[in-house]
PDB file of N, CA and C in Angstrom:
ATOM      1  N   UNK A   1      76.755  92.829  92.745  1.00  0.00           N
ATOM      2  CA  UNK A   1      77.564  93.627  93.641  1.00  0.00           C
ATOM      3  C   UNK A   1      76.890  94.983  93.823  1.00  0.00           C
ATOM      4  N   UNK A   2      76.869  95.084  95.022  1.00  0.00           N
ATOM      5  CA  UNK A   2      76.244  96.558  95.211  1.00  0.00           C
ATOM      6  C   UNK A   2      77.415  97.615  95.483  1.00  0.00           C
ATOM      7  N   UNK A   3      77.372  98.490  95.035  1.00  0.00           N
ATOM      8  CA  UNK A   3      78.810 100.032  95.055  1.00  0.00           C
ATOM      9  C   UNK A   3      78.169 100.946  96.110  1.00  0.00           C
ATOM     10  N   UNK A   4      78.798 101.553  96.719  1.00  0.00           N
ATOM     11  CA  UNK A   4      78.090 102.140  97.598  1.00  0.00           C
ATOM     12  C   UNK A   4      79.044 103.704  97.954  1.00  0.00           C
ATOM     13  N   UNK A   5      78.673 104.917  97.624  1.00  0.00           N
ATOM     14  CA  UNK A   5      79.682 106.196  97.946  1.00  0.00           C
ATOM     15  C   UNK A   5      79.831 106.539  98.743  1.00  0.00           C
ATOM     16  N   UNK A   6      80.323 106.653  99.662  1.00  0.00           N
ATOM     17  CA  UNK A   6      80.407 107.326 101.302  1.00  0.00           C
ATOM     18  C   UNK A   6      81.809 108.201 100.941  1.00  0.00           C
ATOM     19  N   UNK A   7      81.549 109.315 102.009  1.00  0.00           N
ATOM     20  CA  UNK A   7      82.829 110.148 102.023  1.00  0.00           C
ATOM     21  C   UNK A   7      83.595 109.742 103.781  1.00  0.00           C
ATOM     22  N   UNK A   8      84.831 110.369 103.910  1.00  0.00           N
ATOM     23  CA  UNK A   8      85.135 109.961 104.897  1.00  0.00           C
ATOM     24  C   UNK A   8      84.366 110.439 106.014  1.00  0.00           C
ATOM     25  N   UNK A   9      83.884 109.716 107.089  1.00  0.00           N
ATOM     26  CA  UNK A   9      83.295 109.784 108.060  1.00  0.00           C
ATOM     27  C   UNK A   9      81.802 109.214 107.914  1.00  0.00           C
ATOM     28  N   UNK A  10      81.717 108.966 107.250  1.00  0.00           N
ATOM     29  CA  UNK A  10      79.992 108.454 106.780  1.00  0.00           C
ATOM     30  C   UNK A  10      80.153 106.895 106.727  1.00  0.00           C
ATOM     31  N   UNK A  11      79.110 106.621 106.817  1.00  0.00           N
ATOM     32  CA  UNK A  11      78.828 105.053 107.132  1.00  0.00           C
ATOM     33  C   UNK A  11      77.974 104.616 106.683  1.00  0.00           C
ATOM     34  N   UNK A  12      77.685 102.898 106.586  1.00  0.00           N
ATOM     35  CA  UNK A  12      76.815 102.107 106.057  1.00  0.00           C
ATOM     36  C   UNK A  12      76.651 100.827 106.880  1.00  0.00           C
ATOM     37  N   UNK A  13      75.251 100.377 106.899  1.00  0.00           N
ATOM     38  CA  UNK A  13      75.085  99.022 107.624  1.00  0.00           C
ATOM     39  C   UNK A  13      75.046  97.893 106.643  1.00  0.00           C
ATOM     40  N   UNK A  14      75.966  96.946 107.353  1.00  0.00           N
ATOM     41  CA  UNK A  14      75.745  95.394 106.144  1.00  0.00           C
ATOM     42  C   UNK A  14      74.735  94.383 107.957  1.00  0.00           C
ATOM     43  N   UNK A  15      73.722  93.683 107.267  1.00  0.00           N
ATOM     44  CA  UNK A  15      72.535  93.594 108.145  1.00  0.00           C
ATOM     45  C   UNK A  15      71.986  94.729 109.114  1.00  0.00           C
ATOM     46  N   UNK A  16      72.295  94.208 110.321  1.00  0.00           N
ATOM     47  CA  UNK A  16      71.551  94.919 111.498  1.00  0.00           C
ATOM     48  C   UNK A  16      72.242  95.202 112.228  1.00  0.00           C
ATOM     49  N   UNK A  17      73.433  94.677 112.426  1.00  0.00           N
ATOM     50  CA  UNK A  17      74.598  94.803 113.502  1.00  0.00           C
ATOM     51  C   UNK A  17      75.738  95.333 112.791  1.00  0.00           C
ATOM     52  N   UNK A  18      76.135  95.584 111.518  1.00  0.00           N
ATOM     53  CA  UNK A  18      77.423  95.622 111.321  1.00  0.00           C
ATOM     54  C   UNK A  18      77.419  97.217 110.708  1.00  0.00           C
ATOM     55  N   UNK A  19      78.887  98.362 111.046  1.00  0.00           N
ATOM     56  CA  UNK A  19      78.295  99.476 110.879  1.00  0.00           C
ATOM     57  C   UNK A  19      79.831  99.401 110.106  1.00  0.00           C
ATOM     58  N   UNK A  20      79.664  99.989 108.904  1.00  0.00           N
ATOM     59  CA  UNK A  20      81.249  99.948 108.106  1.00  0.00           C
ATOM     60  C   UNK A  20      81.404 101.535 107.686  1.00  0.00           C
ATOM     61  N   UNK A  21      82.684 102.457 108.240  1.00  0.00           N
ATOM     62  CA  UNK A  21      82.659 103.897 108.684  1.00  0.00           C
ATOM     63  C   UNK A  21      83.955 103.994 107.729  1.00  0.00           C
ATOM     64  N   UNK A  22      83.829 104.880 106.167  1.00  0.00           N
ATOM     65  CA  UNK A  22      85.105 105.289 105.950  1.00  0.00           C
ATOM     66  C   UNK A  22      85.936 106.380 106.479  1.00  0.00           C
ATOM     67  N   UNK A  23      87.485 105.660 107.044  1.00  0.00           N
ATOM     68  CA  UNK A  23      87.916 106.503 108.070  1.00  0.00           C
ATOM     69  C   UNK A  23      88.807 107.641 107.159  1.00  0.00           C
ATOM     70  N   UNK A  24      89.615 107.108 106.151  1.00  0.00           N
ATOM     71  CA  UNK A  24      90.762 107.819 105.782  1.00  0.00           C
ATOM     72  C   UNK A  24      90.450 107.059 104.004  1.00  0.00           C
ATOM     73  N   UNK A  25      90.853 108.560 102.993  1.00  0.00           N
ATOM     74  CA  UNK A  25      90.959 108.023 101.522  1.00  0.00           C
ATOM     75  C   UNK A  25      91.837 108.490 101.385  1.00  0.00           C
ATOM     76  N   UNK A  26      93.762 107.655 100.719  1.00  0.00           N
ATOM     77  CA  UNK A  26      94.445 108.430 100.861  1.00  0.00           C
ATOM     78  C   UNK A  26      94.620 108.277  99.348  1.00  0.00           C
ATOM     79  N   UNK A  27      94.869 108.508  98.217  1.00  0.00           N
ATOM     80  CA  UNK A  27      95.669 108.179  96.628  1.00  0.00           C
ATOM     81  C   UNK A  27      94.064 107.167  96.545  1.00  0.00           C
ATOM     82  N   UNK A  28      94.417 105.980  96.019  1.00  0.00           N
ATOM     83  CA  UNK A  28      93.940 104.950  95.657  1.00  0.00           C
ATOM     84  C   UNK A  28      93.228 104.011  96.590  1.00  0.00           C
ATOM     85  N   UNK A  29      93.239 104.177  97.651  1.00  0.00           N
ATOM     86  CA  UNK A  29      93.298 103.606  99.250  1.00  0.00           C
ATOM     87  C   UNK A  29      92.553 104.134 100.098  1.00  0.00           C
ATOM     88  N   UNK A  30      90.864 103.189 100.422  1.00  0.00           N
ATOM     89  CA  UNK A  30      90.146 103.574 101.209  1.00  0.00           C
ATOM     90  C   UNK A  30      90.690 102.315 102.402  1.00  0.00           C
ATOM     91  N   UNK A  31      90.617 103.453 103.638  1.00  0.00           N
ATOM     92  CA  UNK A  31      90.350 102.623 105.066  1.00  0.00           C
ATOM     93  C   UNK A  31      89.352 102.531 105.955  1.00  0.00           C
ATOM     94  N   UNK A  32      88.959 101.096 106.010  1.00  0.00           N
ATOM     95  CA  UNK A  32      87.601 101.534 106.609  1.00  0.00           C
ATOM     96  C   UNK A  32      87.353 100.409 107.801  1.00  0.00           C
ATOM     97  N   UNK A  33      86.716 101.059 108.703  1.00  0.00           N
ATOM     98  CA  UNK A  33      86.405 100.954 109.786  1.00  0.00           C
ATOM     99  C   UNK A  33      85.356 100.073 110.568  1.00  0.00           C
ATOM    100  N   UNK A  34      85.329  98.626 110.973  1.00  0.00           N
ATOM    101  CA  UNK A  34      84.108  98.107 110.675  1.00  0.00           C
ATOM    102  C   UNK A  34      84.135  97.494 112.504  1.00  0.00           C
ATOM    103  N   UNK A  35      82.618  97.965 112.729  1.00  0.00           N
ATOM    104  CA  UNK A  35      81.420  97.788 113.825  1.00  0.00           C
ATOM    105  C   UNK A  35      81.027  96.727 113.793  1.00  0.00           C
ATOM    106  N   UNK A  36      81.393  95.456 114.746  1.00  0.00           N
ATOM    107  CA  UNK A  36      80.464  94.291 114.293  1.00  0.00           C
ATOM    108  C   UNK A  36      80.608  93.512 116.066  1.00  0.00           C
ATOM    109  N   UNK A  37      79.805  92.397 116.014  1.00  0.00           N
ATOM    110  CA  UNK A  37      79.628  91.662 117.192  1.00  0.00           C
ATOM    111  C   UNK A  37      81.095  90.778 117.158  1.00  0.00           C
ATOM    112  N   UNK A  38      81.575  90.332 118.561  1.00  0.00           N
ATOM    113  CA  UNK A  38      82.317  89.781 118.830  1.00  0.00           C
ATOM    114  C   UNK A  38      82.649  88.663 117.518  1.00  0.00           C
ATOM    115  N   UNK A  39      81.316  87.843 117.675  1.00  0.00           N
ATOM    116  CA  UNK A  39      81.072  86.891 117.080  1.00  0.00           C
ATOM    117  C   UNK A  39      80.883  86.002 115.563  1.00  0.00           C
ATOM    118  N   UNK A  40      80.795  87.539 114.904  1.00  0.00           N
ATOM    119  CA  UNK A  40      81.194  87.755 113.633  1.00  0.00           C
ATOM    120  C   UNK A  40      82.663  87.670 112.775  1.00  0.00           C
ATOM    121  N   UNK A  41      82.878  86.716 112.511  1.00  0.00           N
ATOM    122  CA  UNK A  41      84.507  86.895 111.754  1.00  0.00           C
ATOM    123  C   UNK A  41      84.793  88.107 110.600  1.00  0.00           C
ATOM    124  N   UNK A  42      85.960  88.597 110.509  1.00  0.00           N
ATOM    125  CA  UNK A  42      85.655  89.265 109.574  1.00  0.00           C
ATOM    126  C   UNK A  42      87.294  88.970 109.061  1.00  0.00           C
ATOM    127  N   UNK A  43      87.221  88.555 107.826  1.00  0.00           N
ATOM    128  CA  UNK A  43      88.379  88.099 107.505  1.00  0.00           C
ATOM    129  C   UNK A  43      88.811  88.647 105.903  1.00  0.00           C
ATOM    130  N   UNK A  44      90.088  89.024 106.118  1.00  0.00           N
ATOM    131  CA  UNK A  44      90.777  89.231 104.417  1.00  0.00           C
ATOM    132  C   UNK A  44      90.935  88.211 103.483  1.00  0.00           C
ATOM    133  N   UNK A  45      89.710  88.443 102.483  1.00  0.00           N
ATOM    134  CA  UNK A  45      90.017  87.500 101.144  1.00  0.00           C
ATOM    135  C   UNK A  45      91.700  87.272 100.997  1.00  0.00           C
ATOM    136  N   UNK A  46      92.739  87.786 100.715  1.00  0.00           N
ATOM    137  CA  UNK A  46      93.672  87.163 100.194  1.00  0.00           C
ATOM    138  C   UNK A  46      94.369  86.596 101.209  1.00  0.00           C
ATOM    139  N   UNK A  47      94.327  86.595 102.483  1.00  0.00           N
ATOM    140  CA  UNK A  47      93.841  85.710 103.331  1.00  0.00           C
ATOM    141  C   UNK A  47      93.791  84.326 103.341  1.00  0.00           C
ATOM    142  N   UNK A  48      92.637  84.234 103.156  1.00  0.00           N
ATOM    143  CA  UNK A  48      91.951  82.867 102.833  1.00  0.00           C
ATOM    144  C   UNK A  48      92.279  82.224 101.403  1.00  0.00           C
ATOM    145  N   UNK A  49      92.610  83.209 100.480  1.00  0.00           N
ATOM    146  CA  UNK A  49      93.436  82.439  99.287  1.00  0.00           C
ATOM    147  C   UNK A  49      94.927  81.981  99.345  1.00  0.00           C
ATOM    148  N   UNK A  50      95.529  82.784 100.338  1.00  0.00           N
ATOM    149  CA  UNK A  50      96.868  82.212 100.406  1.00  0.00           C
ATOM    150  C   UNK A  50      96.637  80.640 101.182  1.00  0.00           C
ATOM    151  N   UNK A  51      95.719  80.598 102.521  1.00  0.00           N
ATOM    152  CA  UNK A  51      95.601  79.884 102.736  1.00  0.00           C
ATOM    153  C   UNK A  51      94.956  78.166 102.396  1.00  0.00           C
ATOM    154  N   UNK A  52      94.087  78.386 101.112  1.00  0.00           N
ATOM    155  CA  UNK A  52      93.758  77.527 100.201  1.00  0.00           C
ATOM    156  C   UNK A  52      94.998  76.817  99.361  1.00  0.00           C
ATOM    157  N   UNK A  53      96.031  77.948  99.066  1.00  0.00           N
ATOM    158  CA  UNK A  53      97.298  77.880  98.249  1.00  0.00           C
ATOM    159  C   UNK A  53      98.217  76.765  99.011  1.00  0.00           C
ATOM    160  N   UNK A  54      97.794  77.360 100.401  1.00  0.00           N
ATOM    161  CA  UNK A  54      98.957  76.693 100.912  1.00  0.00           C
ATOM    162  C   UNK A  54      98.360  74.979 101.125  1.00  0.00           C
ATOM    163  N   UNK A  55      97.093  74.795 101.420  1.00  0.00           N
ATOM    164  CA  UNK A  55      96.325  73.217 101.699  1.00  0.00           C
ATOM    165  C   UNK A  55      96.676  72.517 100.679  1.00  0.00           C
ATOM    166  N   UNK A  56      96.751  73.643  99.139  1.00  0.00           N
ATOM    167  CA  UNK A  56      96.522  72.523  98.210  1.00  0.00           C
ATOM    168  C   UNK A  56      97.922  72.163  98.118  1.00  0.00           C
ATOM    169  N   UNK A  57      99.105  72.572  98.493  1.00  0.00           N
ATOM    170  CA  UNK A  57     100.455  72.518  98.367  1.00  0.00           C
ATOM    171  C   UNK A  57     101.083  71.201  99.382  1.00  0.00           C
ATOM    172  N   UNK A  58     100.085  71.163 100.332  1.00  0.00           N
ATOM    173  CA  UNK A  58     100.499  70.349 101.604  1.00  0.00           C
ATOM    174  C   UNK A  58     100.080  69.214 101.036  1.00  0.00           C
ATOM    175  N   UNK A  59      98.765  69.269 100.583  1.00  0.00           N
ATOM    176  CA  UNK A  59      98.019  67.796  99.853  1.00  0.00           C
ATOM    177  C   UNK A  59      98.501  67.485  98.633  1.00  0.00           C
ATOM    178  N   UNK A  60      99.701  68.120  97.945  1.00  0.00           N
ATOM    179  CA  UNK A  60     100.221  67.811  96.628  1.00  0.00           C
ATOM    180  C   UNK A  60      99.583  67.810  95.574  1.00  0.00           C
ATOM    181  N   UNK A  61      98.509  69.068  95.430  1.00  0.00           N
ATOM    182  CA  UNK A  61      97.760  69.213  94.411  1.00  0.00           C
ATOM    183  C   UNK A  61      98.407  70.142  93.441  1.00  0.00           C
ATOM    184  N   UNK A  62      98.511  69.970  92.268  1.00  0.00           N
ATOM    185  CA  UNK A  62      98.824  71.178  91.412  1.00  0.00           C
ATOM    186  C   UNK A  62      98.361  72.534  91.587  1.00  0.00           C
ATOM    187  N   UNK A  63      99.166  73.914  91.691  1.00  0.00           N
ATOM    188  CA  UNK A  63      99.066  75.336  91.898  1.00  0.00           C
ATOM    189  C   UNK A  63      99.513  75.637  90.393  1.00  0.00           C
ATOM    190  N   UNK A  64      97.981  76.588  90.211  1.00  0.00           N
ATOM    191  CA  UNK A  64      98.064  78.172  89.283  1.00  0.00           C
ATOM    192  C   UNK A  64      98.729  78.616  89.565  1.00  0.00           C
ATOM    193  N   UNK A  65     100.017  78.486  88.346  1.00  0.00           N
ATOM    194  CA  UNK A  65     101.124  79.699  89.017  1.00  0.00           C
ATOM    195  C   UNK A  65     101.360  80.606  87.481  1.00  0.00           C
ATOM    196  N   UNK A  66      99.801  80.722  86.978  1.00  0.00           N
ATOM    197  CA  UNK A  66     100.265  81.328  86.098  1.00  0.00           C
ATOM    198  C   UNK A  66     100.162  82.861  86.412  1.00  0.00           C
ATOM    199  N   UNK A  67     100.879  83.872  85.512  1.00  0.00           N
ATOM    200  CA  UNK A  67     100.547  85.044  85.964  1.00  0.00           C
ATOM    201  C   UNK A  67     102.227  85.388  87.151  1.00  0.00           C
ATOM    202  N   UNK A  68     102.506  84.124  87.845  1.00  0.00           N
ATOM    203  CA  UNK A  68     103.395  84.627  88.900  1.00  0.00           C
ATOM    204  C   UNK A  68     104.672  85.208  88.547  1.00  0.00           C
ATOM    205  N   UNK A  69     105.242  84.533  87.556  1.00  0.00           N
ATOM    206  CA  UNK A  69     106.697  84.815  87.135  1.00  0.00           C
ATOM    207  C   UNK A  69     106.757  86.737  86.645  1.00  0.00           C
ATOM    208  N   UNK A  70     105.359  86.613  85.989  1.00  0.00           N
ATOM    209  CA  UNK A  70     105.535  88.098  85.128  1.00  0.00           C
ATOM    210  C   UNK A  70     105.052  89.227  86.759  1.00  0.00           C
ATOM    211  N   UNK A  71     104.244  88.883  87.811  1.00  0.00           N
ATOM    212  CA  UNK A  71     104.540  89.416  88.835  1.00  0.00           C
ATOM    213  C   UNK A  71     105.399  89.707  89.747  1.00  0.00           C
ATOM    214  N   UNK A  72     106.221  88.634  89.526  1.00  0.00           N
ATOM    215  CA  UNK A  72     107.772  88.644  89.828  1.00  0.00           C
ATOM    216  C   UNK A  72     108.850  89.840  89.469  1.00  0.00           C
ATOM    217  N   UNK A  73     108.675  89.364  88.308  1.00  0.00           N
ATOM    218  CA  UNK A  73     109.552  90.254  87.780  1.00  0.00           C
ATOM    219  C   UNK A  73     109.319  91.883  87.311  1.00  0.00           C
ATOM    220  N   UNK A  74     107.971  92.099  87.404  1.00  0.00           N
ATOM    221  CA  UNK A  74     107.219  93.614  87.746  1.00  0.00           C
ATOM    222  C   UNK A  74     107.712  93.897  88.835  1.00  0.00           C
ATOM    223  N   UNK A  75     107.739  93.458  89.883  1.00  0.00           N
ATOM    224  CA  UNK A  75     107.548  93.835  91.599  1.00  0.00           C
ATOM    225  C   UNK A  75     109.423  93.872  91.801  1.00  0.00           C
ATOM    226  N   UNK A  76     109.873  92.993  91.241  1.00  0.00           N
ATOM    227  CA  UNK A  76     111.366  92.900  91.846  1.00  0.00           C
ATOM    228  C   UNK A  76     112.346  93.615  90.954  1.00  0.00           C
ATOM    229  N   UNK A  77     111.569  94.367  89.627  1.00  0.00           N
ATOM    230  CA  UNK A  77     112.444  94.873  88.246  1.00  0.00           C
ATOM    231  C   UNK A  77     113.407  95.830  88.994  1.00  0.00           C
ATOM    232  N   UNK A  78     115.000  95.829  87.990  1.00  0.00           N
ATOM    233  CA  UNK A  78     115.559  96.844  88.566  1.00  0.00           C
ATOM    234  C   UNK A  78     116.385  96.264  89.733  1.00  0.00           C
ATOM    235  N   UNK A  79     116.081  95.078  90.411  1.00  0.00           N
ATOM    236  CA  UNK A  79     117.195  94.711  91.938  1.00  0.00           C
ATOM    237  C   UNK A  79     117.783  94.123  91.289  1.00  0.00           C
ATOM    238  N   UNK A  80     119.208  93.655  91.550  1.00  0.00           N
ATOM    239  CA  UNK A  80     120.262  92.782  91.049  1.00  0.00           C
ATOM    240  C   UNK A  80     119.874  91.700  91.925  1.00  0.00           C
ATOM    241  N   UNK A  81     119.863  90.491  91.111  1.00  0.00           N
ATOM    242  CA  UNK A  81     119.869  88.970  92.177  1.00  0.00           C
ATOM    243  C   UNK A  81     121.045  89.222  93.068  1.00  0.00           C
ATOM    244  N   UNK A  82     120.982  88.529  93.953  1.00  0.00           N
ATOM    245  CA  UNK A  82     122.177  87.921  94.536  1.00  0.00           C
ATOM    246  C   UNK A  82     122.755  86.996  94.707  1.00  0.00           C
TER     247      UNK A  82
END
């Protein structure tokens, strides 16, 4: 993996065509800005993992669901069920 520092407004090329510009760092949270040909996909990893999640669910394959319950209950602590 290559790390790479840019401040906001500065940029970097991934090949020859693609220009990736950090726009905004706000807390924890870079946004960034990416230059590329029509033709190029550019797609969000979790994304494509939900969507794996969901194939293997359709084809009746067993899902990793470990980890989920204790995310559950981090994310939802504190609401009363209903």
């Amino acid at each position: 993996m290559l790390v790479i520092s840019r401040r906001i407004g500065e940029s970097f090329l991934i090949g020859d065509d693609i220009v990736a510009t950090v726009v905004d760092i706000t807390g924890g949270k870079v946004v960034l800005g990416l230059n590329a040909p029509k033709e190029v996909a550019i797609r969000r990893n979790e994304v494509l993992q939900i969507g794996e999640l969901n194939a293997q669910a359709a084809a009746g394959g067993n899902i990793n669901m470990n980890g989920f319950a204790k995310m559950y209950k981090k994310r939802f602590s504190g609401q009363k069920p209903k």
